[in-house]
Protein backbone atom coordinates (compact mmCIF):
# COMPACT_ATOMS: atom_id res chain seq x y z
CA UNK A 1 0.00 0.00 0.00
CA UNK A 2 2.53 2.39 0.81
CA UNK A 3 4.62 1.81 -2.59
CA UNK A 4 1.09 2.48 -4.43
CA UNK A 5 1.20 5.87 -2.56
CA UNK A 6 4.84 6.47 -2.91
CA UNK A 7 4.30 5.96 -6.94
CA UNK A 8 0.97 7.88 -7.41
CA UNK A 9 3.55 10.79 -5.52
CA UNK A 10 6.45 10.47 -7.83
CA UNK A 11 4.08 10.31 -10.73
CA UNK A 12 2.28 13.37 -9.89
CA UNK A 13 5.74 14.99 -9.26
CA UNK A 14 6.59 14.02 -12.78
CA UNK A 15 3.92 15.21 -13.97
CA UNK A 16 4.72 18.50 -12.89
CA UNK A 17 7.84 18.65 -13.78
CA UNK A 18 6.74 17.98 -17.32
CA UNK A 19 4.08 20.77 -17.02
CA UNK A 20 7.04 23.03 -15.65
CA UNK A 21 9.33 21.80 -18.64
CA UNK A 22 6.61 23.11 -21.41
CA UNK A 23 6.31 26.46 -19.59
CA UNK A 24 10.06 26.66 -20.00
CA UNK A 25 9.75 25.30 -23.43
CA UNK A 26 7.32 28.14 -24.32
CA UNK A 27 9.28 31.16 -22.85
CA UNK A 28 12.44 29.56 -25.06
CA UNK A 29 9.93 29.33 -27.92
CA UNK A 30 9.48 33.31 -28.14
CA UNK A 31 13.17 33.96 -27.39
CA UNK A 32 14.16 31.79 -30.15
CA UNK A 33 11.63 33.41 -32.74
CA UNK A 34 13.44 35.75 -35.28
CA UNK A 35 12.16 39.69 -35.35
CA UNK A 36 9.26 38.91 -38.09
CA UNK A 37 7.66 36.32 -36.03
CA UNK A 38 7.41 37.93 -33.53
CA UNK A 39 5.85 41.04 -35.37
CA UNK A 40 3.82 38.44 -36.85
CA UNK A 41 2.72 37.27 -32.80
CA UNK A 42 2.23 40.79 -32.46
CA UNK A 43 -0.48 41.61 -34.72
CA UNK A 44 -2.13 38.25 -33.98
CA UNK A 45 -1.80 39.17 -30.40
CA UNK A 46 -3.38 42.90 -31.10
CA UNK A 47 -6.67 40.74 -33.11
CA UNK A 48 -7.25 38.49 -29.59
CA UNK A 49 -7.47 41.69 -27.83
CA UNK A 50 -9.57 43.31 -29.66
CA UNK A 51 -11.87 39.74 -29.74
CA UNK A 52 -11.35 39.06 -25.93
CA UNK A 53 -12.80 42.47 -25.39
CA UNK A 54 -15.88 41.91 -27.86
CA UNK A 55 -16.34 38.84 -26.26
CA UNK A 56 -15.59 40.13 -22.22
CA UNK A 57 -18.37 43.27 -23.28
CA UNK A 58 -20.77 40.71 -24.65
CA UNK A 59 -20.90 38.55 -21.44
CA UNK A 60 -20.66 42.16 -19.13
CA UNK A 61 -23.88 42.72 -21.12
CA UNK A 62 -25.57 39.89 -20.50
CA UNK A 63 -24.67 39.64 -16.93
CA UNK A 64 -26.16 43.46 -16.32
CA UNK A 65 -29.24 42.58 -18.19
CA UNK A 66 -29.86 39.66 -15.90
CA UNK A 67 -29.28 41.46 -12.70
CA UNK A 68 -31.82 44.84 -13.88
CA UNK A 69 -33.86 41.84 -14.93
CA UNK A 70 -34.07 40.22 -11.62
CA UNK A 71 -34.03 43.18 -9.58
CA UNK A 72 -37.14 44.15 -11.44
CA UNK A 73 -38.69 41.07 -11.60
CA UNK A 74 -41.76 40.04 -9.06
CA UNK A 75 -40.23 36.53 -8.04
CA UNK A 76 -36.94 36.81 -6.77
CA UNK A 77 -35.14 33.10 -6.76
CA UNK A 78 -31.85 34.04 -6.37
CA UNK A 79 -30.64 30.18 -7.04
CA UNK A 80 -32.72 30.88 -10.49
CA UNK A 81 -30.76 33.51 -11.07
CA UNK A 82 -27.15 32.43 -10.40
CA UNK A 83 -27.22 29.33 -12.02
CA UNK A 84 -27.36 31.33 -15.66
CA UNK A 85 -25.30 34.21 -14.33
CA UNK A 86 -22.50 31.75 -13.51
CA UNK A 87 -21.67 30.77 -16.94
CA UNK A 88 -21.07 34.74 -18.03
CA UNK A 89 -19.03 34.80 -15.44
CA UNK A 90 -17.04 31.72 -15.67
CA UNK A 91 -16.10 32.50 -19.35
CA UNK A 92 -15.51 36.47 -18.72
CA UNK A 93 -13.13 34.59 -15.58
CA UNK A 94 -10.94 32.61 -18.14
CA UNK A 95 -10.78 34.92 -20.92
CA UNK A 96 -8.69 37.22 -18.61
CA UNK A 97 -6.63 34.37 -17.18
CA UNK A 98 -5.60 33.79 -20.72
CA UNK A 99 -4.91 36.52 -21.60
CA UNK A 100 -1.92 36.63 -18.82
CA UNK A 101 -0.31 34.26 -21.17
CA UNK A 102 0.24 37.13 -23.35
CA UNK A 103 2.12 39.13 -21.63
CA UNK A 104 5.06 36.75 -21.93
CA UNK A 105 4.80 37.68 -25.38
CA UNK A 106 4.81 41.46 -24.69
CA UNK A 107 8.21 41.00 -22.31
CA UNK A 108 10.23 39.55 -25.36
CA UNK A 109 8.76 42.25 -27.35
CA UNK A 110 9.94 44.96 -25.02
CA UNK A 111 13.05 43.32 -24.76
CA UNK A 112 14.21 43.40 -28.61
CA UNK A 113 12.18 47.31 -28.60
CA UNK A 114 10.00 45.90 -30.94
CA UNK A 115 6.76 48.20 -31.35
C-alpha cells in the first residue's frame, strides 16, 4: 500500500515537472523566434485583444441585463438567477486568465524594442 502511494507521488511529481518543462519550453519558444515572427505574434496578439474584449463586453452585457432583470422582476429566486449568471461569469473569468499568457509575449517584445 505504501509503494502504491509512494508511486501515485512520484508520478504526480513528474507530472509536474513535465508541465514546468513546457512552460520553459514556451518562454524559449518566443526567445528563439526571429524579429518577423514575432511582429507576426504581435499583430495576432493585437486581433485576440480586440476579440477578448468583444467577447468580455458581450458577457458584461448579459450579466447586467440579468441582474436589472431580476431586480425588477416580481419573483426573486436568487438560485434561479445564479445558475445562468455563472456561466457569463465563468467565461468572462478565463478569458482574462488567458490573456496573462500574453504578456510573456509582450516582455520579449519589449526586450528586442520591438513596437
Amino acid at each position: 500500500m505504501q509503494q502504491s502511494i509512494k508511486t501515485l507521488l512520484t508520478l504526480n511529481f513528474n507530472a509536474k515537472l513535465e508541465i514546468y518543462k513546457k512552460i520553459l519550453m514556451e518562454k524559449n519558444k518566443l526567445s528563439e523566434l526571429t524579429d518577423e515572427e514575432l511582429l507576426i505574434e504581435k499583430k495576432k496578439l493585437k486581433k485576440r485583444k480586440i476579440v477578448n474584449a468583444l467577447i468580455i463586453g458581450f458577457l458584461a452585457g448579459i450579466v447586467a441585463v440579468g441582474i436589472v432583470s431580476w431586480s425588477l422582476g416580481v419573483r426573486k429566486n436568487l438560485i434561479a438567477f445564479l445558475i445562468p449568471m455563472l456561466f457569463p461569469m465563468y467565461l468572462i473569468y478565463r478569458i482574462i486568465k488567458n490573456s496573462k499568457k500574453d504578456k510573456e509575449l509582450e516582455n520579449v517584445l519589449k526586450e528586442r524594442n520591438l513596437k
